[in-house]
C-alpha atoms as a PDB file:
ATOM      1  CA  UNK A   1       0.000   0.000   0.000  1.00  0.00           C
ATOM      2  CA  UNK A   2       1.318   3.485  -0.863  1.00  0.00           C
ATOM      3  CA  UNK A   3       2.845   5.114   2.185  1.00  0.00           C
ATOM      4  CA  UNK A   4       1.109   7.731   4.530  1.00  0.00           C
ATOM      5  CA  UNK A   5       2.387  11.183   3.445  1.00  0.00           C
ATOM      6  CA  UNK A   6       1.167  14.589   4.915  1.00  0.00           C
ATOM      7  CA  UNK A   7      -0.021  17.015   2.391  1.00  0.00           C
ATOM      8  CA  UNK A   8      -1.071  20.911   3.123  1.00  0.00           C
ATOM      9  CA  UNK A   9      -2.372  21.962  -0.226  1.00  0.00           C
ATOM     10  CA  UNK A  10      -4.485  19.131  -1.569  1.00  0.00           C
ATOM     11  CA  UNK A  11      -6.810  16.178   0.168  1.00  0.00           C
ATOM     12  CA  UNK A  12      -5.611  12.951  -1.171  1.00  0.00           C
ATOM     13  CA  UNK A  13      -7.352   9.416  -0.467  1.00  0.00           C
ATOM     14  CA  UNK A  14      -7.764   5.948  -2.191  1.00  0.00           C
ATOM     15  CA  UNK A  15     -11.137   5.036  -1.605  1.00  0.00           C
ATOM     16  CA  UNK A  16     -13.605   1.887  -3.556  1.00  0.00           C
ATOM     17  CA  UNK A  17     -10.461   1.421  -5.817  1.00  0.00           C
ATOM     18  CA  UNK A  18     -10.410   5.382  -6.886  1.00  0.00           C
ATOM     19  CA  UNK A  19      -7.397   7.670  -6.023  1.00  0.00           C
ATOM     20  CA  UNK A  20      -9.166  11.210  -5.283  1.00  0.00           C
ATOM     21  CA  UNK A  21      -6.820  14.098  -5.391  1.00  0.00           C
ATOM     22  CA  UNK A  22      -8.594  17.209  -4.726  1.00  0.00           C
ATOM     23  CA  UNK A  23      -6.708  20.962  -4.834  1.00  0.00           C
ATOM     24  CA  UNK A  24      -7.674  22.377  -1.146  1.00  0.00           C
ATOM     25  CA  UNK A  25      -7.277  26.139  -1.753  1.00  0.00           C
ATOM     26  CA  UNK A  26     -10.554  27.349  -2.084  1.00  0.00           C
ATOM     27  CA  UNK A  27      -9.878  30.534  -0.807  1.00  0.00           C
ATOM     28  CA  UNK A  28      -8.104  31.703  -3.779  1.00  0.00           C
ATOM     29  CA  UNK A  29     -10.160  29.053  -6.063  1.00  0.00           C
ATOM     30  CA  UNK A  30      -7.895  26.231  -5.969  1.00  0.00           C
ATOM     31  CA  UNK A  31      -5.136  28.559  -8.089  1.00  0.00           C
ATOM     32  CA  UNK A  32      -1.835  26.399  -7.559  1.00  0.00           C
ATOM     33  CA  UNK A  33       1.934  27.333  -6.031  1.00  0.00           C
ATOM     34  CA  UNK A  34       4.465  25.213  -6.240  1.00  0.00           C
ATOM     35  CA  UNK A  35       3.814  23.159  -3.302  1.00  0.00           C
ATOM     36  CA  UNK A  36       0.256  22.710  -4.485  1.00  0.00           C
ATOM     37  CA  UNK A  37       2.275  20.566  -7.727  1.00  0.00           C
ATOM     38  CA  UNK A  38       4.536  18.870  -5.758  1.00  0.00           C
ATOM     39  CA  UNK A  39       1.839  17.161  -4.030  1.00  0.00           C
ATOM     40  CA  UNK A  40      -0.141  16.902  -6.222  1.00  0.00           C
ATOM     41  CA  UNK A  41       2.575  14.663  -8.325  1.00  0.00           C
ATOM     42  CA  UNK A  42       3.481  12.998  -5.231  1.00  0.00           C
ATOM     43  CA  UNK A  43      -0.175  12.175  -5.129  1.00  0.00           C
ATOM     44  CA  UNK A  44      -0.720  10.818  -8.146  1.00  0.00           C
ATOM     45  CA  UNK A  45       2.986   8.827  -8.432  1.00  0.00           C
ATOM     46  CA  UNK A  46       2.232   6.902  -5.234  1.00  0.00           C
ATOM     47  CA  UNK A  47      -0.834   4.999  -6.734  1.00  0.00           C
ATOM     48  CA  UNK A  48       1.564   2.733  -9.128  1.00  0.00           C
ATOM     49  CA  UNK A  49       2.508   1.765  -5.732  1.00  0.00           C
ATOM     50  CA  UNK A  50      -1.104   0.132  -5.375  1.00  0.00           C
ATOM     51  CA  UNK A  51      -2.065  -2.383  -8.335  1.00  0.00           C
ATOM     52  CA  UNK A  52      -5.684  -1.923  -7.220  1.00  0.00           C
ATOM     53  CA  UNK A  53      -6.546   1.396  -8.170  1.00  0.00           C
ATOM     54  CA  UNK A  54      -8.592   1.587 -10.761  1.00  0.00           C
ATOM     55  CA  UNK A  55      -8.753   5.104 -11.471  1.00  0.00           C
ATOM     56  CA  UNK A  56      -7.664   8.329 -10.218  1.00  0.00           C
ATOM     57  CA  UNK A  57     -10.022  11.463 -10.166  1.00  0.00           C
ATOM     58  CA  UNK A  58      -8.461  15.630 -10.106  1.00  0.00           C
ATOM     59  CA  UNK A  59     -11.132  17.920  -8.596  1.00  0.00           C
ATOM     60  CA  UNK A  60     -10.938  21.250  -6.787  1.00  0.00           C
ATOM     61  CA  UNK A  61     -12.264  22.234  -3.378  1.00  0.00           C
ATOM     62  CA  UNK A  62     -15.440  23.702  -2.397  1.00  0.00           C
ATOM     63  CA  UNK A  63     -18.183  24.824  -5.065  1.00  0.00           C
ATOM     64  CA  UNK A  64     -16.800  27.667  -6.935  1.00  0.00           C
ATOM     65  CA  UNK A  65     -13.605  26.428  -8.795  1.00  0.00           C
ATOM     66  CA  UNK A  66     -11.958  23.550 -10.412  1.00  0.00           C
ATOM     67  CA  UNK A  67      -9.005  25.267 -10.349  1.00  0.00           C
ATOM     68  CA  UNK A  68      -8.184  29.485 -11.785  1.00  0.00           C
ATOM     69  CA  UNK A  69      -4.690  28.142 -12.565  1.00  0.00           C
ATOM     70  CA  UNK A  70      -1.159  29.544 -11.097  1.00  0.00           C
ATOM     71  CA  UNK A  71      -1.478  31.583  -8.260  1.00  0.00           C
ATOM     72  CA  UNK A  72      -0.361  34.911  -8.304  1.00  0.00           C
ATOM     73  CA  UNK A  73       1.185  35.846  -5.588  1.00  0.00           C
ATOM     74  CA  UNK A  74       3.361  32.863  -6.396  1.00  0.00           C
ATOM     75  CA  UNK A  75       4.124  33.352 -10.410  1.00  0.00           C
ATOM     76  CA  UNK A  76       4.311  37.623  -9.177  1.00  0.00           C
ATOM     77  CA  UNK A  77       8.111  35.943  -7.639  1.00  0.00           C
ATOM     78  CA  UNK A  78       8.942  34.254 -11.220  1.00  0.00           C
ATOM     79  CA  UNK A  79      11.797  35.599 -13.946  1.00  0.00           C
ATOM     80  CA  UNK A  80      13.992  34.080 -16.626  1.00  0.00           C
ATOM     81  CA  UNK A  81      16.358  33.369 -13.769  1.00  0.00           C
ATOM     82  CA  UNK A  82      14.154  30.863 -11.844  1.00  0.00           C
ATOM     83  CA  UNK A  83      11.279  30.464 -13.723  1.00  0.00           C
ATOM     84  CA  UNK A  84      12.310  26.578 -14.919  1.00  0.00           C
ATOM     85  CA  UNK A  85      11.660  25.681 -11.538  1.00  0.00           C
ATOM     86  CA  UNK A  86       7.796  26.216 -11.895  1.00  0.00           C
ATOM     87  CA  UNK A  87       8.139  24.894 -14.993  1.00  0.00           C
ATOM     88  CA  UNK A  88       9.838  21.720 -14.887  1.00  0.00           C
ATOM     89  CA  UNK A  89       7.032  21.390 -11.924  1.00  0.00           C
ATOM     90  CA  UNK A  90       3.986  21.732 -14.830  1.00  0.00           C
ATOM     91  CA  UNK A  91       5.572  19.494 -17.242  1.00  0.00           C
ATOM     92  CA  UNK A  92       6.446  16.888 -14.290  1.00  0.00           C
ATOM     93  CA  UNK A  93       2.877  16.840 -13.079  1.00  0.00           C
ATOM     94  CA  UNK A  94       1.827  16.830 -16.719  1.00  0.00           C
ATOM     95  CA  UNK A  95       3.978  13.363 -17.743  1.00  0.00           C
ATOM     96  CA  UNK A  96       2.749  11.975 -14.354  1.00  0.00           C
ATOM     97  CA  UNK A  97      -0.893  12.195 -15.284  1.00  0.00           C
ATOM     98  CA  UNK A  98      -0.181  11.173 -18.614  1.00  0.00           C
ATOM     99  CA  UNK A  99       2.535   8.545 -17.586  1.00  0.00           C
ATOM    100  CA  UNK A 100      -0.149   6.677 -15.174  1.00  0.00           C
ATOM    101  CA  UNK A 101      -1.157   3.082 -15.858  1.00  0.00           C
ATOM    102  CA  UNK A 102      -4.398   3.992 -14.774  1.00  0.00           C
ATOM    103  CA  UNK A 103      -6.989   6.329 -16.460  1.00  0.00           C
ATOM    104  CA  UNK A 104      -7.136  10.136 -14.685  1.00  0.00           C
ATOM    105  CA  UNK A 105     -10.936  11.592 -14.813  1.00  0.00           C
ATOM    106  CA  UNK A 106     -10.845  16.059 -14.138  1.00  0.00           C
ATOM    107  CA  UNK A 107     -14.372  16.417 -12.337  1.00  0.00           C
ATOM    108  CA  UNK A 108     -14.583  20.054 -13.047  1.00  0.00           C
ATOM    109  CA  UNK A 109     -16.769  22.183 -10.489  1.00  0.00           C
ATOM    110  CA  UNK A 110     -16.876  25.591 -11.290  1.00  0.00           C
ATOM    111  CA  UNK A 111     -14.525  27.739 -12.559  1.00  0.00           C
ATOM    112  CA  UNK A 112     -11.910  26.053 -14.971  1.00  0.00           C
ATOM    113  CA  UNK A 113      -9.216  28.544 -16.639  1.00  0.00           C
ATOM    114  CA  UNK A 114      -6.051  28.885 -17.343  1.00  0.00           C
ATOM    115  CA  UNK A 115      -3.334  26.580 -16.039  1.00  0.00           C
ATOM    116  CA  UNK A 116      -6.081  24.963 -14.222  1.00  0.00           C
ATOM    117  CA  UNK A 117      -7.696  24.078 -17.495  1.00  0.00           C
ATOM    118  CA  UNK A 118      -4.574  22.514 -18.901  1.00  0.00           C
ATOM    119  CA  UNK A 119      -4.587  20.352 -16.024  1.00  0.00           C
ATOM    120  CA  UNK A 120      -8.125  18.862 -17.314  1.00  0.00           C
ATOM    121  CA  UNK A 121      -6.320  18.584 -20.434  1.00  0.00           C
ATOM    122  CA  UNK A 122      -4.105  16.648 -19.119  1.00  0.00           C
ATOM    123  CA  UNK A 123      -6.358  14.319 -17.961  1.00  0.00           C
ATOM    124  CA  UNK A 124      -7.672  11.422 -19.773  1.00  0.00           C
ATOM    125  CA  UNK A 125     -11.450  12.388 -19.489  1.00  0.00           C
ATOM    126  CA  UNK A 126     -13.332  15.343 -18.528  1.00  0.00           C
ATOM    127  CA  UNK A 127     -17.083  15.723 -17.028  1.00  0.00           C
ATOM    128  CA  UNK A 128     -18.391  19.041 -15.597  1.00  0.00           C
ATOM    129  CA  UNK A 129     -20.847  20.420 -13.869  1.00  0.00           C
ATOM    130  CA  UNK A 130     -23.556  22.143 -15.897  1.00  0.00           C
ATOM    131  CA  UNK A 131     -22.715  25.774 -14.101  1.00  0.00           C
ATOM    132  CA  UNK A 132     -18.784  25.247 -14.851  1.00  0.00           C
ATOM    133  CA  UNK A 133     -16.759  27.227 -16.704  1.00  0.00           C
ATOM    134  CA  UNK A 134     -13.535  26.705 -18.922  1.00  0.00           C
ATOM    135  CA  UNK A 135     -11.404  28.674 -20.825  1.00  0.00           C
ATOM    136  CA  UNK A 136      -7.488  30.351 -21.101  1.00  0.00           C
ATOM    137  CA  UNK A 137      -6.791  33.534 -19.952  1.00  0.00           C
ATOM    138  CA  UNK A 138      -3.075  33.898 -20.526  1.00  0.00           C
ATOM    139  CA  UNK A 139      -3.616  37.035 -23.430  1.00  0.00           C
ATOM    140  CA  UNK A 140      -5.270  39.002 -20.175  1.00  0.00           C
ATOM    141  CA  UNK A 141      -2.882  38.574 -17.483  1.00  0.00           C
ATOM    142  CA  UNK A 142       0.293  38.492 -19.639  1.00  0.00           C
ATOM    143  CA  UNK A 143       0.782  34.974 -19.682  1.00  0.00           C
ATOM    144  CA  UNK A 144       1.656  31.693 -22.263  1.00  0.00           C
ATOM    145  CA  UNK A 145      -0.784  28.744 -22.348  1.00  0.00           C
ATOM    146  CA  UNK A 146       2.431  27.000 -23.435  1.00  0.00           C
ATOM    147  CA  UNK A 147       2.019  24.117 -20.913  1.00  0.00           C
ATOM    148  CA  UNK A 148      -0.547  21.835 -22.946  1.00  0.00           C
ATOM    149  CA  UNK A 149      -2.977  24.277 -24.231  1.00  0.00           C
ATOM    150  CA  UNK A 150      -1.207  25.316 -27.670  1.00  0.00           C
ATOM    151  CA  UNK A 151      -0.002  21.915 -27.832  1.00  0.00           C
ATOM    152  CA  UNK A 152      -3.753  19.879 -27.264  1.00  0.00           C
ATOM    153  CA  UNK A 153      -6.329  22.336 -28.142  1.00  0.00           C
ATOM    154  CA  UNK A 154      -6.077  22.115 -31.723  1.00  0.00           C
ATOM    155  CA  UNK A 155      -5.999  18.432 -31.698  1.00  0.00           C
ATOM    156  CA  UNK A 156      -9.799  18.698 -29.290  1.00  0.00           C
ATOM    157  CA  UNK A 157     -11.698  21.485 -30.750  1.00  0.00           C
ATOM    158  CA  UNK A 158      -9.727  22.286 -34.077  1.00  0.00           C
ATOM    159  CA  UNK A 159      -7.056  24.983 -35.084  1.00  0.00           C
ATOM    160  CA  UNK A 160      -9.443  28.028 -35.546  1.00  0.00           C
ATOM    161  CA  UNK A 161     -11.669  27.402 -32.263  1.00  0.00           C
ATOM    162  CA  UNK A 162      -8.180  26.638 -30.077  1.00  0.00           C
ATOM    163  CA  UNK A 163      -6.992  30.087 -31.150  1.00  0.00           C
ATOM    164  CA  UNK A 164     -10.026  31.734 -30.802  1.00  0.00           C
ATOM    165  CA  UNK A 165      -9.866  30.456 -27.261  1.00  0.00           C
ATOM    166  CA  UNK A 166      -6.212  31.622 -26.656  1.00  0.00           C
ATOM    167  CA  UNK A 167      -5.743  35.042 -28.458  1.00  0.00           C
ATOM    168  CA  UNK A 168      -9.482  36.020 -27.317  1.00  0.00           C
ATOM    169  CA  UNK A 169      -9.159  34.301 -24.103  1.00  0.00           C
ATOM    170  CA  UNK A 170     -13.013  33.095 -24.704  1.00  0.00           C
ATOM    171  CA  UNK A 171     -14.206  31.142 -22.317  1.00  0.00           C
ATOM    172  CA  UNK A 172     -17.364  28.048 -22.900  1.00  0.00           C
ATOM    173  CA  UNK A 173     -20.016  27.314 -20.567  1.00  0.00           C
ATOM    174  CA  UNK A 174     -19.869  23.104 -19.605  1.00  0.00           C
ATOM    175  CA  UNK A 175     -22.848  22.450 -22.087  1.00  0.00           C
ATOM    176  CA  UNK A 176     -20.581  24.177 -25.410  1.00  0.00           C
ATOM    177  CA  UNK A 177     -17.456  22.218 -23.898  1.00  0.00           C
ATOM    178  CA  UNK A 178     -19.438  19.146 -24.630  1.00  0.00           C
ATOM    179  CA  UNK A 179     -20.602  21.077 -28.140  1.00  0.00           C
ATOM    180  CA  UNK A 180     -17.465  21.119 -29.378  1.00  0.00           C
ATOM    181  CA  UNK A 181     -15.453  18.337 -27.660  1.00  0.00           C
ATOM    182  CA  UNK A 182     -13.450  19.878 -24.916  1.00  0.00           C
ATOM    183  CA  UNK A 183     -15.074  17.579 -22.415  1.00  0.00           C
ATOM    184  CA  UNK A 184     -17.063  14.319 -22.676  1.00  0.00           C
ATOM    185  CA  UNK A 185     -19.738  15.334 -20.781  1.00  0.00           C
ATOM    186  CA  UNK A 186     -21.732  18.218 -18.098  1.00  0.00           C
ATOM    187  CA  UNK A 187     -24.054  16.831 -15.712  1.00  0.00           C
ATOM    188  CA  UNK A 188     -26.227  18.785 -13.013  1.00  0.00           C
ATOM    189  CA  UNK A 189     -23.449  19.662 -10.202  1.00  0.00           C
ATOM    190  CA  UNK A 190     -25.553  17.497  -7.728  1.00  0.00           C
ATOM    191  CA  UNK A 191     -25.388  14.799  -9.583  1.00  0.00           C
ATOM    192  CA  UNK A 192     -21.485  15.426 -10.882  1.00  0.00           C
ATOM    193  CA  UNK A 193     -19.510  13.090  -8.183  1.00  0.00           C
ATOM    194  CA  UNK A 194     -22.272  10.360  -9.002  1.00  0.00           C
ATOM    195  CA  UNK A 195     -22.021  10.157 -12.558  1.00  0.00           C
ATOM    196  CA  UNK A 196     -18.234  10.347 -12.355  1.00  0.00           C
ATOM    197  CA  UNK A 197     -18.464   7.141  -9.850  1.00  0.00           C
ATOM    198  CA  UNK A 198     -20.032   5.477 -12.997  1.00  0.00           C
ATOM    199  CA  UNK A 199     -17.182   5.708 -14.777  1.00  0.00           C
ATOM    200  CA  UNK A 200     -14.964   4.587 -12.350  1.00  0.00           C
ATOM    201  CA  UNK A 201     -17.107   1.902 -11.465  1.00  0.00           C
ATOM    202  CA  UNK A 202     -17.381   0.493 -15.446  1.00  0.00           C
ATOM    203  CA  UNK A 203     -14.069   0.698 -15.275  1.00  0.00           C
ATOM    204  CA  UNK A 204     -13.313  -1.612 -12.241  1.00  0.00           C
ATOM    205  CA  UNK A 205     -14.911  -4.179 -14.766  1.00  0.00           C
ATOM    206  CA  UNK A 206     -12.398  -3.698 -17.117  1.00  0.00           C
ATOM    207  CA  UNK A 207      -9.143  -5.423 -17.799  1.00  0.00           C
ATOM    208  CA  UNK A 208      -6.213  -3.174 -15.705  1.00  0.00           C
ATOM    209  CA  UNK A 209      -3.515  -4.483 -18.741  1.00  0.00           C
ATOM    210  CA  UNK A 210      -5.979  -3.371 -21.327  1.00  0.00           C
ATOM    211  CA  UNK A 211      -6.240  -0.082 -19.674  1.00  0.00           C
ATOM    212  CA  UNK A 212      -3.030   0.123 -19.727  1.00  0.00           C
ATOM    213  CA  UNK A 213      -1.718  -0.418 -23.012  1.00  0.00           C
ATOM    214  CA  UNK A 214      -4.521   1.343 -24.709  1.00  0.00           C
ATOM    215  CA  UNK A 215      -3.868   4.793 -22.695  1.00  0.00           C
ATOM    216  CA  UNK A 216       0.074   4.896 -23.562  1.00  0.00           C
ATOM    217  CA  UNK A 217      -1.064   3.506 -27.181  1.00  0.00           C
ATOM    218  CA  UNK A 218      -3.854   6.698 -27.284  1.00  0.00           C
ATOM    219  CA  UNK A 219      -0.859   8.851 -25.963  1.00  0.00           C
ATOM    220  CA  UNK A 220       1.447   8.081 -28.835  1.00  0.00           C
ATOM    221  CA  UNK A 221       0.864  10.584 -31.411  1.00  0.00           C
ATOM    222  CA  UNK A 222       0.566  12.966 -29.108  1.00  0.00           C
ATOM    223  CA  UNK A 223       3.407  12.005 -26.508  1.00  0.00           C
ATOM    224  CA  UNK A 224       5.405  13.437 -29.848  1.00  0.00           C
ATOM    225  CA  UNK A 225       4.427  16.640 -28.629  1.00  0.00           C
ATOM    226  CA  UNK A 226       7.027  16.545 -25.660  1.00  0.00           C
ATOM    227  CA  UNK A 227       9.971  18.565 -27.893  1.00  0.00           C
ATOM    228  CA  UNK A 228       6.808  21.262 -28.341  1.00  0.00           C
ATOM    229  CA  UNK A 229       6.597  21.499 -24.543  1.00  0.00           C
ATOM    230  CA  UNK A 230      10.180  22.247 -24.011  1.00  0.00           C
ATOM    231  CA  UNK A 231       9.587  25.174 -26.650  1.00  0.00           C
ATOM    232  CA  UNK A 232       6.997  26.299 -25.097  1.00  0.00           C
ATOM    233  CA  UNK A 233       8.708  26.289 -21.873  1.00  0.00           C
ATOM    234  CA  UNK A 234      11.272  28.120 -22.526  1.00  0.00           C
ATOM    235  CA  UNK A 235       9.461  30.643 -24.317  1.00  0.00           C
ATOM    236  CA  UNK A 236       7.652  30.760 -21.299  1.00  0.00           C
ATOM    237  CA  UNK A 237      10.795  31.299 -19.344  1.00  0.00           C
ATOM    238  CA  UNK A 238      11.297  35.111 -21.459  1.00  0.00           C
ATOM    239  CA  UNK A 239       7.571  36.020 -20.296  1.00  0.00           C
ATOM    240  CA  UNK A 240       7.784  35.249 -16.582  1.00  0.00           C
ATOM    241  CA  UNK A 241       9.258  38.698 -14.731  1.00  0.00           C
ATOM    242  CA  UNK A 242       8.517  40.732 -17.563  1.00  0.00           C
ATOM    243  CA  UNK A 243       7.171  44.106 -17.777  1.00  0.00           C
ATOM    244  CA  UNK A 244       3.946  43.248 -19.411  1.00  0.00           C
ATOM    245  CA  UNK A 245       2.974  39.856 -17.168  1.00  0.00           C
ATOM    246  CA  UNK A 246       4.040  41.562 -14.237  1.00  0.00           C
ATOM    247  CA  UNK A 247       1.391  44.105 -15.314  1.00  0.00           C
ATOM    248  CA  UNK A 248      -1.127  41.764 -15.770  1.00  0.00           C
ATOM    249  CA  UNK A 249      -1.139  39.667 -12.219  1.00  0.00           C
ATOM    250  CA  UNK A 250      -0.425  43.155 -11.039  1.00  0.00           C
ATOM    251  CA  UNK A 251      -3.560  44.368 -12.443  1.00  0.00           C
ATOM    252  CA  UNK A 252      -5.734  41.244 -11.598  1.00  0.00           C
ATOM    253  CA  UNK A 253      -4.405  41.583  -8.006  1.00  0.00           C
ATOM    254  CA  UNK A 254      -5.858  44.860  -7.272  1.00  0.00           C
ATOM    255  CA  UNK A 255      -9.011  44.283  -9.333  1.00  0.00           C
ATOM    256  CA  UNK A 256      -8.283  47.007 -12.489  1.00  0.00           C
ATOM    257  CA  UNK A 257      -7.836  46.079 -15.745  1.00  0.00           C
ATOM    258  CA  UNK A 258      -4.388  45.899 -17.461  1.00  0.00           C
ATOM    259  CA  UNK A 259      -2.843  48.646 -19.296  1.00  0.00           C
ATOM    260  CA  UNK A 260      -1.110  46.645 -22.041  1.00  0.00           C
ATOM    261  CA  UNK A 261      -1.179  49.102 -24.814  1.00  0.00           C
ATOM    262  CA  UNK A 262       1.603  51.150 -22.750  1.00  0.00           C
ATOM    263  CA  UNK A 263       4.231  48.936 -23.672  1.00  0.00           C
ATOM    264  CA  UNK A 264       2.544  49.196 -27.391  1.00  0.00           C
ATOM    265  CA  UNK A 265       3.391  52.478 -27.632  1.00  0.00           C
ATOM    266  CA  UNK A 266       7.127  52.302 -26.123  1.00  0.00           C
ATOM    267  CA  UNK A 267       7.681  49.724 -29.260  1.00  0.00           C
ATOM    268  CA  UNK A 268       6.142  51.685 -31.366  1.00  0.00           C
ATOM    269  CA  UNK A 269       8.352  54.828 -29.678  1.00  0.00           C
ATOM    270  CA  UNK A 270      11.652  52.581 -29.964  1.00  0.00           C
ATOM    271  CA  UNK A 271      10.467  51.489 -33.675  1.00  0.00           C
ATOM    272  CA  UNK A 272      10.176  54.437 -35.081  1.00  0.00           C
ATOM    273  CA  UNK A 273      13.623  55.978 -33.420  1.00  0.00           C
ATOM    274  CA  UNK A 274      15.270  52.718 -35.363  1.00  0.00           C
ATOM    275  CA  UNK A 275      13.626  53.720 -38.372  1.00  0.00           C
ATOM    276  CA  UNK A 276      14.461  57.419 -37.992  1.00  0.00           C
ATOM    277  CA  UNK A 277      18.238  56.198 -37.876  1.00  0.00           C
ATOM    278  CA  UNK A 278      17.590  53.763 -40.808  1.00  0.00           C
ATOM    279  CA  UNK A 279      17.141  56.743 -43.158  1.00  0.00           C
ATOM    280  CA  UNK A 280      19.448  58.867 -41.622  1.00  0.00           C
ATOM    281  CA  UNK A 281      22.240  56.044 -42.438  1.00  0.00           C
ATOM    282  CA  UNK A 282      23.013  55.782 -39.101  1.00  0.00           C
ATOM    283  CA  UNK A 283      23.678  51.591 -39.337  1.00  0.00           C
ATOM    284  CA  UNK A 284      26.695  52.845 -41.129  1.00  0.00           C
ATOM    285  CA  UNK A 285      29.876  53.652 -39.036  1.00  0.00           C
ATOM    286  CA  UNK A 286      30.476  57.084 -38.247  1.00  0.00           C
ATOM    287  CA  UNK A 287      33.420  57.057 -40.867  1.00  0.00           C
ATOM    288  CA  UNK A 288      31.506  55.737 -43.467  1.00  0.00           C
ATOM    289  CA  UNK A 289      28.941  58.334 -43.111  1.00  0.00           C
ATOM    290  CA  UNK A 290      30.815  61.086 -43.531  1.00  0.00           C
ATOM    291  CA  UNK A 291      31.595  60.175 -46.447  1.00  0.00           C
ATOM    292  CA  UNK A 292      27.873  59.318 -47.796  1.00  0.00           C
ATOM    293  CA  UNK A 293      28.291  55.713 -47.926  1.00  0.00           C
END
């Protein structure tokens, strides 16, 4: 059996054959810091450590949020300098949920954006509640979906919707998630931990090596993906610390909306004083200007 381990951000137990990891953070809607994915992962590795689990099921605490995605006040501390630290964390609890023998079921309750929506993409099914929400809002708070979104998206809900999602940061209700294949299915929320037990319990019928082979099988094309993630990543890494996302979770923090058409205009001011010099045939050495070449 796995071994008792002590966990402060999440509730973790194996119960009727079904690991349930649930983000415990409802005060700030289940957004994650980094000890939030560390135990999470931890979580989730320790049930290879039980042959009997079936199934393990992601859900956030309380009934307002899934999960809003990285907290704040802990991606505020982030720069180029540190930032593959959180980073390496994503991707780690990313290849966990994918790496599983076991299927992993997001039981989305509320609100579902951002990073907290790449987890459910993550996962290998999705079912909602009908008043749950789910979308990326990187574009508004100066942040890169680069950690599954840009990567799975397209391959859901098709190239034009995915980008739609990310550069307009639109967001679906549960019953257009189903629409449009983002999630398998949205179910009254009083009835969502009772229809998810039905496919946990279908699945306790089910051959565990069958399971098995067909998930990393399903995963193949896609597992391809892994050299996009380390793009991503590090592209990533250039936008964590910077002016403009530091304006965004600035902005979101104290409840105004971002000015992001500031830094527009100092391009455009630096732009046109490169241009100014182009004409003035000032990418020419001093020498070689006096004399008109």
């Amino acid at each position: 059996m796995p071994a008792k381990r002590t966990y402060t951000d999440i509730l973790f137990e194996v119960k009727d054959q079904v690991a349930w990891v649930t983000l415990d953070r409802p005060r700030v809607l289940n957004a994650f810091r980094e000890q939030t994915l560390d135990q999470m992962t931890a979580a989730l590795r320790s049930t290879r450590e039980d042959p009997t689990i079936v199934c393990a099921v992601i859900t956030g605490a309380g009934d307002k949020a899934f999960s809003v995605g990285g907290d704040f006040h802990a991606m505020r501390r982030l720069n180029f300098a540190n930032s593959y630290m959180w980073n390496d964390r994503m991707q780690g609890l990313a290849m966990t949920i994918r790496g599983l023998p076991i299927p992993v079921i997001a039981m989305i309750n509320g609100w579902c954006m951002g990073g907290g929506h790449e987890v459910a993409l993550w996962c290998d099914l999705a079912i909602a509640a009908q008043d749950a929400v789910l979308g990326q809002t990187g574009a508004r708070v100066g942040a890169c979906p680069t950690v599954g979104a840009t990567q799975y998206l397209p391959r859901l809900i098709g190239e034009r919707l995915a980008r739609e999602m990310i550069f307009c940061a639109r967001r679906f209700t549960a019953k257009e998630a189903v629409e449009i294949g983002l999630i398998n299915k949205c179910v009254p929320r009083k009835a969502l931990r009772a229809e998810t037990l039905k496919w946990c319990e279908a699945m306790k019928g089910h051959s565990a090596l069958t399971l098995r082979m067909t998930k990393k099988s399903l995963n193949f094309e896609s597992d391809l993906l892994y050299a996009s993630w380390q793009h991503g990543m590090e592209l990533l890494a250039h936008v964590w610390g910077s002016e403009e996302a530091n304006e965004g979770m600035d902005a979101f923090l104290a409840g105004r909306p971002p000015d992001f058409n500031k830094f527009r205009a100092r391009d455009r001011k630096a732009l046109t004083e490169y241009l100014h010099g182009f004409a003035r045939d000032l990418n020419a050495s001093p020498a070689m200007r006096r004399k008109g070449r």
